[in-house]
N, C-alpha and C. Protein backbone atom coordinates (compact mmCIF):
# COMPACT_ATOMS: atom_id res chain seq x y z
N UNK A 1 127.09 51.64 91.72
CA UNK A 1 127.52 50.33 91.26
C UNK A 1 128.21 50.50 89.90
N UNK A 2 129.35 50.19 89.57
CA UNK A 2 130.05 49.91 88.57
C UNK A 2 129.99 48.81 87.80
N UNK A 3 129.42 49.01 86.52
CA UNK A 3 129.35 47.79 85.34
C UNK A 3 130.55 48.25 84.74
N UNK A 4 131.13 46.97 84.16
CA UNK A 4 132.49 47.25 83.10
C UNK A 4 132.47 45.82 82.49
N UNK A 5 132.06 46.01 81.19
CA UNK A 5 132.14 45.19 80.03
C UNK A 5 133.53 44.72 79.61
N UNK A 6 133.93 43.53 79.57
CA UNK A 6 134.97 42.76 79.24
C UNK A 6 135.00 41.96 78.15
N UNK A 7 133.77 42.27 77.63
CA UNK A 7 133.69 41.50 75.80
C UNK A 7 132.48 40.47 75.93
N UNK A 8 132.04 40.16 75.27
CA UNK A 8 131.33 39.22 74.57
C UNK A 8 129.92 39.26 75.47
N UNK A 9 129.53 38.24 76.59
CA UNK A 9 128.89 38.56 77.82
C UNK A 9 129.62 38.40 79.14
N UNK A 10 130.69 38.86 78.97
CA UNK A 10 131.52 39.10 80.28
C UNK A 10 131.35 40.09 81.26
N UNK A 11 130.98 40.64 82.34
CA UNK A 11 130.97 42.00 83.04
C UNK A 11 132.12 41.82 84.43
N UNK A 12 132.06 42.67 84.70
CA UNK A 12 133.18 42.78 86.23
C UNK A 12 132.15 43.94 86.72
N UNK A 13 131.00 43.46 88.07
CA UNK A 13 130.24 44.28 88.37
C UNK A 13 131.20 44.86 90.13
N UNK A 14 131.01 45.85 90.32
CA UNK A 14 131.68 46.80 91.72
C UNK A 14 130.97 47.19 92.31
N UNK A 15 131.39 47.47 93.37
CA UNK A 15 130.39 48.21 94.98
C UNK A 15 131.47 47.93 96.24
N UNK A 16 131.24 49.03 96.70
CA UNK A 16 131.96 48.90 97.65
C UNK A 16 133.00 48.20 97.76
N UNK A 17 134.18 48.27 97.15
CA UNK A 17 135.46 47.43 97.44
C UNK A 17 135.43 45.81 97.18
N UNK A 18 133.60 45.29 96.53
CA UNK A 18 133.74 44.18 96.23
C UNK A 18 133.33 43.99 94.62
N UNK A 19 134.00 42.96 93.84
CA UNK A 19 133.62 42.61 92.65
C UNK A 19 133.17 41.69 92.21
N UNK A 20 132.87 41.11 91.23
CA UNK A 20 131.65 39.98 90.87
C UNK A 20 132.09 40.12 89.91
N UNK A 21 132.53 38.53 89.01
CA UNK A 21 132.74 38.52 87.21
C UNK A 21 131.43 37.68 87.27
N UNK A 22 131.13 38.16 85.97
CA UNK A 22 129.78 36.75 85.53
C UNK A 22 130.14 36.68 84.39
N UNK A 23 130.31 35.41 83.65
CA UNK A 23 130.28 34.55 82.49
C UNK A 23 131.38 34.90 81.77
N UNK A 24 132.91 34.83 82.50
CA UNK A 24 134.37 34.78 81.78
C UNK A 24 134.15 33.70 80.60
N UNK A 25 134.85 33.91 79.23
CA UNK A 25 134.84 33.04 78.21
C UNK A 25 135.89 33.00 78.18
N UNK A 26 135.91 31.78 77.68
CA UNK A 26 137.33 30.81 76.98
C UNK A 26 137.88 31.92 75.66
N UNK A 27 138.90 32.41 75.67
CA UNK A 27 139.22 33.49 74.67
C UNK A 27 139.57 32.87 73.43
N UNK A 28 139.42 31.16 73.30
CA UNK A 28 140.03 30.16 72.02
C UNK A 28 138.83 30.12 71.47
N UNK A 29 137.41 30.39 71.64
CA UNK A 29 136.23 29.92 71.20
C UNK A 29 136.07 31.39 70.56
N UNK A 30 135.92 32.31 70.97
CA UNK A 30 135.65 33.66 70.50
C UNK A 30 136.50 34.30 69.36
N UNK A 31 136.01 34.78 68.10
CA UNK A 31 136.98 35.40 67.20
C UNK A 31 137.16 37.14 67.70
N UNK A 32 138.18 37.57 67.71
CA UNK A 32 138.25 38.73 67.84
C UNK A 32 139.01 39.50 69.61
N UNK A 33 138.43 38.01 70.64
CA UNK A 33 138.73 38.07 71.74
C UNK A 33 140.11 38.14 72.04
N UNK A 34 140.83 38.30 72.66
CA UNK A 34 142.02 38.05 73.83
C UNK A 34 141.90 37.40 75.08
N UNK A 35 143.22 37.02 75.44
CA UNK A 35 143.07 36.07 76.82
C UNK A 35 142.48 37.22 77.79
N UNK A 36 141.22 36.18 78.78
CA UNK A 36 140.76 37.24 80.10
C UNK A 36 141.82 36.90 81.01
N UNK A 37 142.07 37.80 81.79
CA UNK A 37 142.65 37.82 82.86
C UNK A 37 142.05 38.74 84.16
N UNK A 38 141.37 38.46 85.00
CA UNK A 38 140.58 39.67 85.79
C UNK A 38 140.75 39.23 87.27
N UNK A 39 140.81 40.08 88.05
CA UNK A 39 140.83 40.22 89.62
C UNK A 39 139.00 40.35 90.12
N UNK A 40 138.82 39.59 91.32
CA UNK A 40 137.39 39.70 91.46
C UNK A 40 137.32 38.62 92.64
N UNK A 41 136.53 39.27 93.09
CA UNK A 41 136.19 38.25 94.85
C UNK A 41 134.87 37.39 94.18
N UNK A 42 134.77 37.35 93.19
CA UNK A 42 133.40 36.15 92.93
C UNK A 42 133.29 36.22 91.84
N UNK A 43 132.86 34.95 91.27
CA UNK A 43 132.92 34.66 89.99
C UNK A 43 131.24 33.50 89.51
N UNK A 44 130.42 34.08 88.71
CA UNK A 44 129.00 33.56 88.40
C UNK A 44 129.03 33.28 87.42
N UNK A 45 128.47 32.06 86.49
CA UNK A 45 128.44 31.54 85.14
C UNK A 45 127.02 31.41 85.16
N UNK A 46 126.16 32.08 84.14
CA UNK A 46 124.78 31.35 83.82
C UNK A 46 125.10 29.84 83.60
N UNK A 47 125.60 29.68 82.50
CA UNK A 47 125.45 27.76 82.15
C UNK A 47 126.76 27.79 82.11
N UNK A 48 127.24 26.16 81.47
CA UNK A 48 128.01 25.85 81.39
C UNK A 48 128.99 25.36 79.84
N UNK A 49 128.49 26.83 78.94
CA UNK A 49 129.36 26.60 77.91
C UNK A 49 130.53 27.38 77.95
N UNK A 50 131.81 26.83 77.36
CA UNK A 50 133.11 27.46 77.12
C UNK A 50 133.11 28.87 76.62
N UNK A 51 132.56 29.94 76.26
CA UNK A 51 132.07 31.11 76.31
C UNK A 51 131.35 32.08 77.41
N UNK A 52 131.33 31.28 78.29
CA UNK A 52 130.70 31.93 79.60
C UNK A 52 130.93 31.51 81.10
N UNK A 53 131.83 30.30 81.09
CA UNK A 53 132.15 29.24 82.21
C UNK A 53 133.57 29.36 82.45
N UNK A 54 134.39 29.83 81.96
CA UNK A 54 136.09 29.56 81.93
C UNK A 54 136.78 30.52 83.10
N UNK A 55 136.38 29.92 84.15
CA UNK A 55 136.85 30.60 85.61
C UNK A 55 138.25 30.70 85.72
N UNK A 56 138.70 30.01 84.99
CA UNK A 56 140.49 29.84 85.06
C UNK A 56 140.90 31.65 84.85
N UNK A 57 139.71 32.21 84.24
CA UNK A 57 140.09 33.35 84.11
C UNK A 57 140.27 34.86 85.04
N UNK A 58 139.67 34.32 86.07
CA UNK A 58 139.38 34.75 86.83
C UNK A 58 139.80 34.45 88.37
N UNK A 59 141.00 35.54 88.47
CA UNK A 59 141.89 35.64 90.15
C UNK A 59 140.83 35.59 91.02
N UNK A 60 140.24 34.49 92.07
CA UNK A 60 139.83 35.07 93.18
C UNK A 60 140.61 35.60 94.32
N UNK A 61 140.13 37.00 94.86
CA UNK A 61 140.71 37.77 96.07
C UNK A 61 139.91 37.84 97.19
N UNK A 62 140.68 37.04 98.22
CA UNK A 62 140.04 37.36 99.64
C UNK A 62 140.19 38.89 100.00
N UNK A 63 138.76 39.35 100.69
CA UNK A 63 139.06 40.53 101.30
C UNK A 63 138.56 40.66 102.45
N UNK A 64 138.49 42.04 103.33
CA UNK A 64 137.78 41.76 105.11
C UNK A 64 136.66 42.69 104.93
N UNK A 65 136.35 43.34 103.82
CA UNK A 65 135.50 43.71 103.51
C UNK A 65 134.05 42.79 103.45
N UNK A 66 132.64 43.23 104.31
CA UNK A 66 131.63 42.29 103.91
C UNK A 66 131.31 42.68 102.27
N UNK A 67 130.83 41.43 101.92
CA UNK A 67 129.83 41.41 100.43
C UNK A 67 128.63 41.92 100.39
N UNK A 68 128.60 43.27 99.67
CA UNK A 68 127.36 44.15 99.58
C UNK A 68 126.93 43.70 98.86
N UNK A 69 127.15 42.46 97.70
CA UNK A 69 125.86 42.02 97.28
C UNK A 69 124.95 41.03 97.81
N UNK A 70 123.34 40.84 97.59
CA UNK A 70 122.57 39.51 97.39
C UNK A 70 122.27 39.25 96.03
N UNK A 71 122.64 37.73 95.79
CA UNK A 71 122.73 37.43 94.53
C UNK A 71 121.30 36.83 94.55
N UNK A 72 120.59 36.61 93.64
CA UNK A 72 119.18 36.12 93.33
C UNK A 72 119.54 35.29 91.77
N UNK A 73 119.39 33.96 92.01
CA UNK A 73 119.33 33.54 90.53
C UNK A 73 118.20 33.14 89.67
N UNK A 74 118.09 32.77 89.08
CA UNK A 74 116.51 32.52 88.39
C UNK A 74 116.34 31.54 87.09
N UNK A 75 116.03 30.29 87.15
CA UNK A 75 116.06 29.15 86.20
C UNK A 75 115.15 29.76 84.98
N UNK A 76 115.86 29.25 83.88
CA UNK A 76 115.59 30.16 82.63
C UNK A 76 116.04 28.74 81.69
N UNK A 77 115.83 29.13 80.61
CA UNK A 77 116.21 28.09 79.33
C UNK A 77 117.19 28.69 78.25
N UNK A 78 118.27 27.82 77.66
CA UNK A 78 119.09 28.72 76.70
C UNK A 78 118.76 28.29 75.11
N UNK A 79 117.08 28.11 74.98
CA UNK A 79 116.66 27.70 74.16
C UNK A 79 114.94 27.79 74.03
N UNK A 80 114.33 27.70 73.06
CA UNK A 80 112.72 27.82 73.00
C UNK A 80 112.15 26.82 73.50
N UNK A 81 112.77 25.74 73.41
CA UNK A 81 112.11 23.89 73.67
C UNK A 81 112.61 23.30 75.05
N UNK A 82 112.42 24.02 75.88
CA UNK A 82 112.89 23.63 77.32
C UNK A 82 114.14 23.33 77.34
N UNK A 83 115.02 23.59 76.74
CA UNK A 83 116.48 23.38 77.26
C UNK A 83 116.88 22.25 76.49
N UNK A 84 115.87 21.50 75.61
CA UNK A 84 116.25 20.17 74.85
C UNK A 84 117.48 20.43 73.81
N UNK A 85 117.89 21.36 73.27
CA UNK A 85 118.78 21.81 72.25
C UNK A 85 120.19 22.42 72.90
N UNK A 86 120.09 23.16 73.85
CA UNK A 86 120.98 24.29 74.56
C UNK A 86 121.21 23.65 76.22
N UNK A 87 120.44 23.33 76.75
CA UNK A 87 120.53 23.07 78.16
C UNK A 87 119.76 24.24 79.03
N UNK A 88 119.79 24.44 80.13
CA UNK A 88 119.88 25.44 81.29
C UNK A 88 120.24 26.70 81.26
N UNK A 89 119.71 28.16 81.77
CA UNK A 89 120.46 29.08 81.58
C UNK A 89 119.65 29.45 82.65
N UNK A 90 120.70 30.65 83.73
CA UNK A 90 120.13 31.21 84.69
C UNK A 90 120.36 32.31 84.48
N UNK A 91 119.42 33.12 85.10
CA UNK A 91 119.78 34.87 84.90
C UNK A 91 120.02 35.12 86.81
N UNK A 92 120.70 36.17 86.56
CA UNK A 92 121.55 36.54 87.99
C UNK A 92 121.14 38.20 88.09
N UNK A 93 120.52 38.07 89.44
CA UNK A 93 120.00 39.32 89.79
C UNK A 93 121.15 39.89 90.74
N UNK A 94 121.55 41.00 90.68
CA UNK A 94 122.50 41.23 92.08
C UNK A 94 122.20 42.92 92.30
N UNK A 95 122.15 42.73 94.13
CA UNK A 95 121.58 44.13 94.16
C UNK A 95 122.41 44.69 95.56
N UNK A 96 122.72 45.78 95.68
CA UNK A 96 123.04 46.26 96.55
C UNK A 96 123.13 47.86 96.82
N UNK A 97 123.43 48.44 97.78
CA UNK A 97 122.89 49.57 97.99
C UNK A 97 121.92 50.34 97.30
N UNK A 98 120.76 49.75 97.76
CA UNK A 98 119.53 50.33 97.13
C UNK A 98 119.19 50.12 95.96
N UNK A 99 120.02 49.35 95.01
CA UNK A 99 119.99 49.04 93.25
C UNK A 99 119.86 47.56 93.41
N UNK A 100 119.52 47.24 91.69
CA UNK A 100 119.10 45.63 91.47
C UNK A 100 119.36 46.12 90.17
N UNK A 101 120.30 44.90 89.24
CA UNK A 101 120.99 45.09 88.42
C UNK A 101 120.57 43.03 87.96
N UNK A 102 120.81 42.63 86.70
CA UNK A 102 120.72 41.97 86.30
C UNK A 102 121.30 41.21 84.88
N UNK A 103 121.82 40.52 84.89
CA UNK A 103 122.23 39.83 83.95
C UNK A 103 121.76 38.42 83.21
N UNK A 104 121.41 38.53 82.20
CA UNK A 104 120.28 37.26 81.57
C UNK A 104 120.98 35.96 81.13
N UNK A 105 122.64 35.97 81.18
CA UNK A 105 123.38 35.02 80.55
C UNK A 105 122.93 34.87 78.88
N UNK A 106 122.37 33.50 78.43
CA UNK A 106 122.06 33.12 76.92
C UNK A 106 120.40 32.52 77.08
N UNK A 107 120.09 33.49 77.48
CA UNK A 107 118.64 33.43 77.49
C UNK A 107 118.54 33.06 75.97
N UNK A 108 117.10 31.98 76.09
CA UNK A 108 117.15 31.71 74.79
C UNK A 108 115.15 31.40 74.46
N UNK A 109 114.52 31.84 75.62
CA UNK A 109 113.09 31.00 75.65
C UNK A 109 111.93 32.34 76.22
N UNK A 110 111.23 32.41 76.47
CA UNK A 110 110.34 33.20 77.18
C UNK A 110 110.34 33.05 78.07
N UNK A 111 110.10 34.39 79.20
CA UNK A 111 109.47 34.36 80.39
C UNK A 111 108.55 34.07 81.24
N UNK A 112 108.00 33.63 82.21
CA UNK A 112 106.81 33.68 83.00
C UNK A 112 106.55 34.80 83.52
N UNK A 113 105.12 35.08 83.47
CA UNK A 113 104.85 36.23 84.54
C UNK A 113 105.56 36.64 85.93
N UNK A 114 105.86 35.39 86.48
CA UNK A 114 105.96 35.57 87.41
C UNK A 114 107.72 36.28 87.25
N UNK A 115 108.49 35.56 86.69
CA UNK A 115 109.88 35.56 86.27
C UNK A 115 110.16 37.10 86.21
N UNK A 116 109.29 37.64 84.88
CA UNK A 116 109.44 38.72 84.37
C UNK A 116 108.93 40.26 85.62
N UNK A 117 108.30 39.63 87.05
CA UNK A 117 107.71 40.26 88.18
C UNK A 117 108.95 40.49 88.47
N UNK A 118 110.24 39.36 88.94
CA UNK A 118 111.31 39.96 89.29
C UNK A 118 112.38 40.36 88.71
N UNK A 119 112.12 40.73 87.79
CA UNK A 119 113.27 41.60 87.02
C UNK A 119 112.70 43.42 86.44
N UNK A 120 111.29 43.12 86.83
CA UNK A 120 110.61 44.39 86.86
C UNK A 120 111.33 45.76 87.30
N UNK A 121 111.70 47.09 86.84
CA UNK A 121 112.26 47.88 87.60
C UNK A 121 113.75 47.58 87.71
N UNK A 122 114.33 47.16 87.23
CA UNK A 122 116.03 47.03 87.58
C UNK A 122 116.38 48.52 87.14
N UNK A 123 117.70 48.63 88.23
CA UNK A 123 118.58 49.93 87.32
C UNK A 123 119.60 49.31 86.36
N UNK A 124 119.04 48.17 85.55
CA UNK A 124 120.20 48.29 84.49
C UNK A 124 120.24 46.29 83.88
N UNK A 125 119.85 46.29 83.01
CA UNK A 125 120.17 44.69 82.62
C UNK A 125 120.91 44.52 81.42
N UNK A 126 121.82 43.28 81.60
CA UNK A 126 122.93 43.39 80.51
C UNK A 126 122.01 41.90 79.65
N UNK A 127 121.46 41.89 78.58
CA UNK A 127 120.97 41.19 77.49
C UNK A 127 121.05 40.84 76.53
N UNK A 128 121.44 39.76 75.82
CA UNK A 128 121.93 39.04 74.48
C UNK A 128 121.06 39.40 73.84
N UNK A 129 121.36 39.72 72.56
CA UNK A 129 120.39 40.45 71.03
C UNK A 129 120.92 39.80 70.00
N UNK A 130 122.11 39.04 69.75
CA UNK A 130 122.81 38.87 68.54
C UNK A 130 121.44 37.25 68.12
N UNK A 131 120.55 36.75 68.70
CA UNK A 131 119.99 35.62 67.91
C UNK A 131 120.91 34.44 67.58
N UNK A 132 120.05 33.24 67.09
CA UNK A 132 120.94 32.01 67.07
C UNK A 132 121.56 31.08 68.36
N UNK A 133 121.91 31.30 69.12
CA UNK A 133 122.21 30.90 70.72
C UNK A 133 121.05 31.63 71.40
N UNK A 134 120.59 32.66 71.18
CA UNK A 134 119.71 33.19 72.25
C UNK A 134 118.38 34.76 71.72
N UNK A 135 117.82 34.89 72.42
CA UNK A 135 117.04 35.71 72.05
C UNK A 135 117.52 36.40 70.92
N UNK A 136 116.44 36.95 69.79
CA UNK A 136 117.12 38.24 68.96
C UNK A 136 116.91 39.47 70.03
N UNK A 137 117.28 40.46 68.38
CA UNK A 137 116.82 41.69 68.81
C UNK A 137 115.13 42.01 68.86
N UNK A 138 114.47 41.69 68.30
CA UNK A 138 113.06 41.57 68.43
C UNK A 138 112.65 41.30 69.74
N UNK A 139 112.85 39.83 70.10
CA UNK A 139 113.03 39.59 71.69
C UNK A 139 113.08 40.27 72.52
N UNK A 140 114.52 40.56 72.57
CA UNK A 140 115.17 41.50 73.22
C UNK A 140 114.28 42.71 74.00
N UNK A 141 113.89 43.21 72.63
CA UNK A 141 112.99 44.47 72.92
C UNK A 141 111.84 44.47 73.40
N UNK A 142 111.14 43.61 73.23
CA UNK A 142 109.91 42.78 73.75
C UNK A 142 109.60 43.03 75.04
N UNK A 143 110.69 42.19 75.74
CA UNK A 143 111.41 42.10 77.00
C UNK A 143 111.69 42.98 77.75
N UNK A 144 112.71 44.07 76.93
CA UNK A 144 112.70 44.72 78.23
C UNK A 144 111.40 45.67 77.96
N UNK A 145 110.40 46.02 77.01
CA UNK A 145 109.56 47.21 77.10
C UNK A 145 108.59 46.00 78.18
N UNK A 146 108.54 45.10 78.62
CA UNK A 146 107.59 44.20 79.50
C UNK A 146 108.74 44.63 81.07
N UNK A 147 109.53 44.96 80.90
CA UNK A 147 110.39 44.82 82.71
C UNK A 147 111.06 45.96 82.81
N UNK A 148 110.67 47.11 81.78
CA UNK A 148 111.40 48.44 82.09
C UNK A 148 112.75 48.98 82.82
N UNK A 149 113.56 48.40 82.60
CA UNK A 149 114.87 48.37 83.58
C UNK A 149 115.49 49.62 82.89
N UNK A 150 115.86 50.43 83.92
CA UNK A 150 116.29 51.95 83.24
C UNK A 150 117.69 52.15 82.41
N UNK A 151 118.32 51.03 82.38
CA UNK A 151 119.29 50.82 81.62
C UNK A 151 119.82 49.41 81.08
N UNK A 152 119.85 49.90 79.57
CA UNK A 152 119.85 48.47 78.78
C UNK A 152 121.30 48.26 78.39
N UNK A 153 121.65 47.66 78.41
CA UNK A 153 123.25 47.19 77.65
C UNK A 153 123.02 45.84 77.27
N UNK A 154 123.70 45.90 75.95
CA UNK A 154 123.18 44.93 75.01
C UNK A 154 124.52 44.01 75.05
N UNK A 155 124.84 42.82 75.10
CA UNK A 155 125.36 41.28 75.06
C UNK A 155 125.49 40.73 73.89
N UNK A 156 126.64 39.94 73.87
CA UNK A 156 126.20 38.92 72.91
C UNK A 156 125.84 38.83 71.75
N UNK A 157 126.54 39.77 71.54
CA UNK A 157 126.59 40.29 69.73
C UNK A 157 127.61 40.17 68.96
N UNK A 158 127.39 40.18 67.52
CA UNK A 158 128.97 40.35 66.41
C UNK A 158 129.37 42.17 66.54
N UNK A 159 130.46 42.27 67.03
CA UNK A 159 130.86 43.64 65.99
C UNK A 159 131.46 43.39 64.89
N UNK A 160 132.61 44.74 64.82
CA UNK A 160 133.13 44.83 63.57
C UNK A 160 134.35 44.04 63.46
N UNK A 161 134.76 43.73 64.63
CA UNK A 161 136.30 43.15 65.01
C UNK A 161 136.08 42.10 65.91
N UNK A 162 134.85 41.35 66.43
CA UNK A 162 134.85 40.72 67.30
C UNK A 162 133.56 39.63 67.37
N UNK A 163 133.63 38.33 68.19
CA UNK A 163 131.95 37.84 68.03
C UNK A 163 132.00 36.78 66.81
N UNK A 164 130.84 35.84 67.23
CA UNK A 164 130.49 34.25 66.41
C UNK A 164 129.83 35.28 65.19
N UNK A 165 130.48 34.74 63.51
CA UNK A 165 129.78 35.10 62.55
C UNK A 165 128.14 34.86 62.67
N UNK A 166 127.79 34.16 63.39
CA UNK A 166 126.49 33.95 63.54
C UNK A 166 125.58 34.47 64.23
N UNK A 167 126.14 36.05 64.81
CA UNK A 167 125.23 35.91 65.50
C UNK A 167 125.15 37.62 65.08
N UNK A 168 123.74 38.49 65.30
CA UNK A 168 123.38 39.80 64.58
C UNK A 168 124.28 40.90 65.63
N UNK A 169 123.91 42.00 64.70
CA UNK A 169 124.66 43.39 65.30
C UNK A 169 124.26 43.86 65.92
N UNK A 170 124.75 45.28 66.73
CA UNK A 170 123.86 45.65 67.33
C UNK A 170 123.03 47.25 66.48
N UNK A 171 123.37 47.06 65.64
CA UNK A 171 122.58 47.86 64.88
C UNK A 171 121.09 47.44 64.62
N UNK A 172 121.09 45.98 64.78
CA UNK A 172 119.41 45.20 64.58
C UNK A 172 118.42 45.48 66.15
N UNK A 173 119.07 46.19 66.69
CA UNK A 173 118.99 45.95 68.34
C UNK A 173 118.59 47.55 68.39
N UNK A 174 119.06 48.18 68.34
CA UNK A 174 119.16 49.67 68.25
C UNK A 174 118.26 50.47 67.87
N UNK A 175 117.72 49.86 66.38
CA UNK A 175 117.31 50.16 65.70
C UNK A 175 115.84 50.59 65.80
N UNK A 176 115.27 49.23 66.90
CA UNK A 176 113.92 49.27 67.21
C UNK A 176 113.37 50.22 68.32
N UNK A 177 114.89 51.07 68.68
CA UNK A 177 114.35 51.84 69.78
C UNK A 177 114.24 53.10 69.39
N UNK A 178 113.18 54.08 69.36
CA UNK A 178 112.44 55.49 68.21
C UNK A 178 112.92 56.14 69.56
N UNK A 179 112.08 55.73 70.56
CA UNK A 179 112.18 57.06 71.92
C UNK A 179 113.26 56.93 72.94
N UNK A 180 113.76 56.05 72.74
CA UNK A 180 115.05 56.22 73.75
C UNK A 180 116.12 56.31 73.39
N UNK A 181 116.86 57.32 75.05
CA UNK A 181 118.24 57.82 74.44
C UNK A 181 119.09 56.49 74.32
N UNK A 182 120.02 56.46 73.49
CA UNK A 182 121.29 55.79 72.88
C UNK A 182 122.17 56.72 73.53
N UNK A 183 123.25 55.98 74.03
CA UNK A 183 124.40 56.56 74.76
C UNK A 183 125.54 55.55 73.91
N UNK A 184 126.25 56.43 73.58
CA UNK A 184 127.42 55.45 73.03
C UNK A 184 128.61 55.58 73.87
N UNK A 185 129.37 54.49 74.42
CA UNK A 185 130.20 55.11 75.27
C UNK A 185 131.55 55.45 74.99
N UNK A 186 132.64 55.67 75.14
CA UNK A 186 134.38 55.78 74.56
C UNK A 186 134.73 55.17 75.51
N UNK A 187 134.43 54.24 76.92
CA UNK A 187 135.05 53.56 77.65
C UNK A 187 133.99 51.79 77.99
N UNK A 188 134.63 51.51 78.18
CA UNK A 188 134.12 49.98 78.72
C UNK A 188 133.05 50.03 80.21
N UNK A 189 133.17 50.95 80.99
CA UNK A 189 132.17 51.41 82.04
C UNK A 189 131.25 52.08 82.25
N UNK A 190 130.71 51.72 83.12
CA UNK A 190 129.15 52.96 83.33
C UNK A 190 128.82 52.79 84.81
N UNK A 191 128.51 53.63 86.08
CA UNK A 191 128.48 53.61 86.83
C UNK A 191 126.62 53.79 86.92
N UNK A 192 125.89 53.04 87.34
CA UNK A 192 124.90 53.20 87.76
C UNK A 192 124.44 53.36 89.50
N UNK A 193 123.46 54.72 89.43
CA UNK A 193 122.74 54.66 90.71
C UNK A 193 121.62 55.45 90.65
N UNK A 194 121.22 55.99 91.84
CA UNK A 194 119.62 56.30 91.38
C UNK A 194 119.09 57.49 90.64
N UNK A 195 120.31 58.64 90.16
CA UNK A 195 119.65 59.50 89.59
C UNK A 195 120.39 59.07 87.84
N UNK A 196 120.22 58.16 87.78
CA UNK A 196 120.95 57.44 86.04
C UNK A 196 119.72 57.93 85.26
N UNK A 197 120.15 58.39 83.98
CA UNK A 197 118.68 58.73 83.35
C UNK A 197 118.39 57.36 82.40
N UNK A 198 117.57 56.87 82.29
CA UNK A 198 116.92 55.96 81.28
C UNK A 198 117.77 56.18 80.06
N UNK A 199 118.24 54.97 79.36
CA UNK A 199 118.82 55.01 77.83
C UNK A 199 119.44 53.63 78.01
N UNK A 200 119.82 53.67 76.81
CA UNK A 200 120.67 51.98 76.04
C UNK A 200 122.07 52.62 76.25
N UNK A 201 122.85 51.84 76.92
CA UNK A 201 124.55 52.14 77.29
C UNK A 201 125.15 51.48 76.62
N UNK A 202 125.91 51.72 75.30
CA UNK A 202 126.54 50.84 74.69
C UNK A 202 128.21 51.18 74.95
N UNK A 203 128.30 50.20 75.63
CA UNK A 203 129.89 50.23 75.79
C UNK A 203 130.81 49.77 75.07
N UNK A 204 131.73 50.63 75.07
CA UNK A 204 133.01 50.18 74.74
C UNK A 204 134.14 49.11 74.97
N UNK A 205 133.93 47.85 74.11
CA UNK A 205 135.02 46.40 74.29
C UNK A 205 136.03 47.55 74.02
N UNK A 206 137.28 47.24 75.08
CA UNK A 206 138.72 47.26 74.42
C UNK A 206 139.42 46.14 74.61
């Protein structure tokens, strides 16, 4: 399965000849961004803010190919107080050939046991750390050492050139991890499958 990071919490996930965008942003709301433009047979928004909803961005392509994914979604909050501040946020499980991969959107609240049962074991979850809209890095880490997913890629952060002044680095994110490998990447992709070794994949926005 092919993850490829498109900025902010954008991904373009692959398999088999089919693709999946989740949470295209409006490139006028984002500092640092450019217009999206992406090809993709499906298109998923956790909620519905202009940073994660802007489908205009996104070509859908018919193909005769079946869809190797099943999507699993999962009602979540993009806030601590039930959604009273932020609204709704869903996290999107998608799995196919033998993998389960996950994306949290703007998680912003805690888990349930039960919640945190199915996200247990993923090969790979993409998770907001920057704080202020959504979990910190504290969080963050919390989280995944509770659902062990063998590969972390971190969301929803400021860099150096890009991202809401408001929201932390990923150096605050990083930082808390002593025993695991850090992978830094020189490209925007990472192909996950079952012999991936455990580490934080930090990819490359271009």
């Amino acid at each position: 399965m092919e993850i490829k990071w498109l900025g902010h919490s954008c991904f373009q996930i692959s398999h088999e000849g089919h693709s999946v965008v989740l949470d295209p942003y409006n490139p006028d709301m984002i500092p640092g961004l450019g217009a999206l433009h992406v090809r993709a047979n499906q298109v998923l928004c956790s909620h519905e803010h202009d940073d994660h909803n802007y489908r205009k961005a996104v070509l859908l392509e018919n193909t005769s190919t079946p869809n190797p994914f099943t999507v699993e979604r999962i009602a979540s909050f993009h806030d601590a107080v039930y959604g009273a501040k932020r609204g709704e946020n869903y996290l999107t499980i998608l799995s196919a050939g033998g993998l389960r991969i996950a994306h949290l959107g703007d998680i912003g609240c805690a888990l349930s046991k039960e919640q945190e049962e199915k996200l247990y074991g993923l090969g790979a979850v993409m998770i907001p750390i920057g704080g202020h809209f959504t979990i910190g890095p504290e969080d963050a880490k919390l989280l995944c050492d509770r659902i062990r997913p063998k590969v972390i890629i971190p969301m929803h952060y400021r860099g150096k050139t890009f991202g809401f002044s408001t929201l932390g680095t990923l150096d605050a994110f990083t930082i808390l991890f002593h025993l695991t490998k850090i992978n830094q990447y020189d490209i925007d992709t990472i192909l996950i499958n079952a012999t991936t070794q455990k580490q934080i994949a930090l990819l490359k926005f271009k």
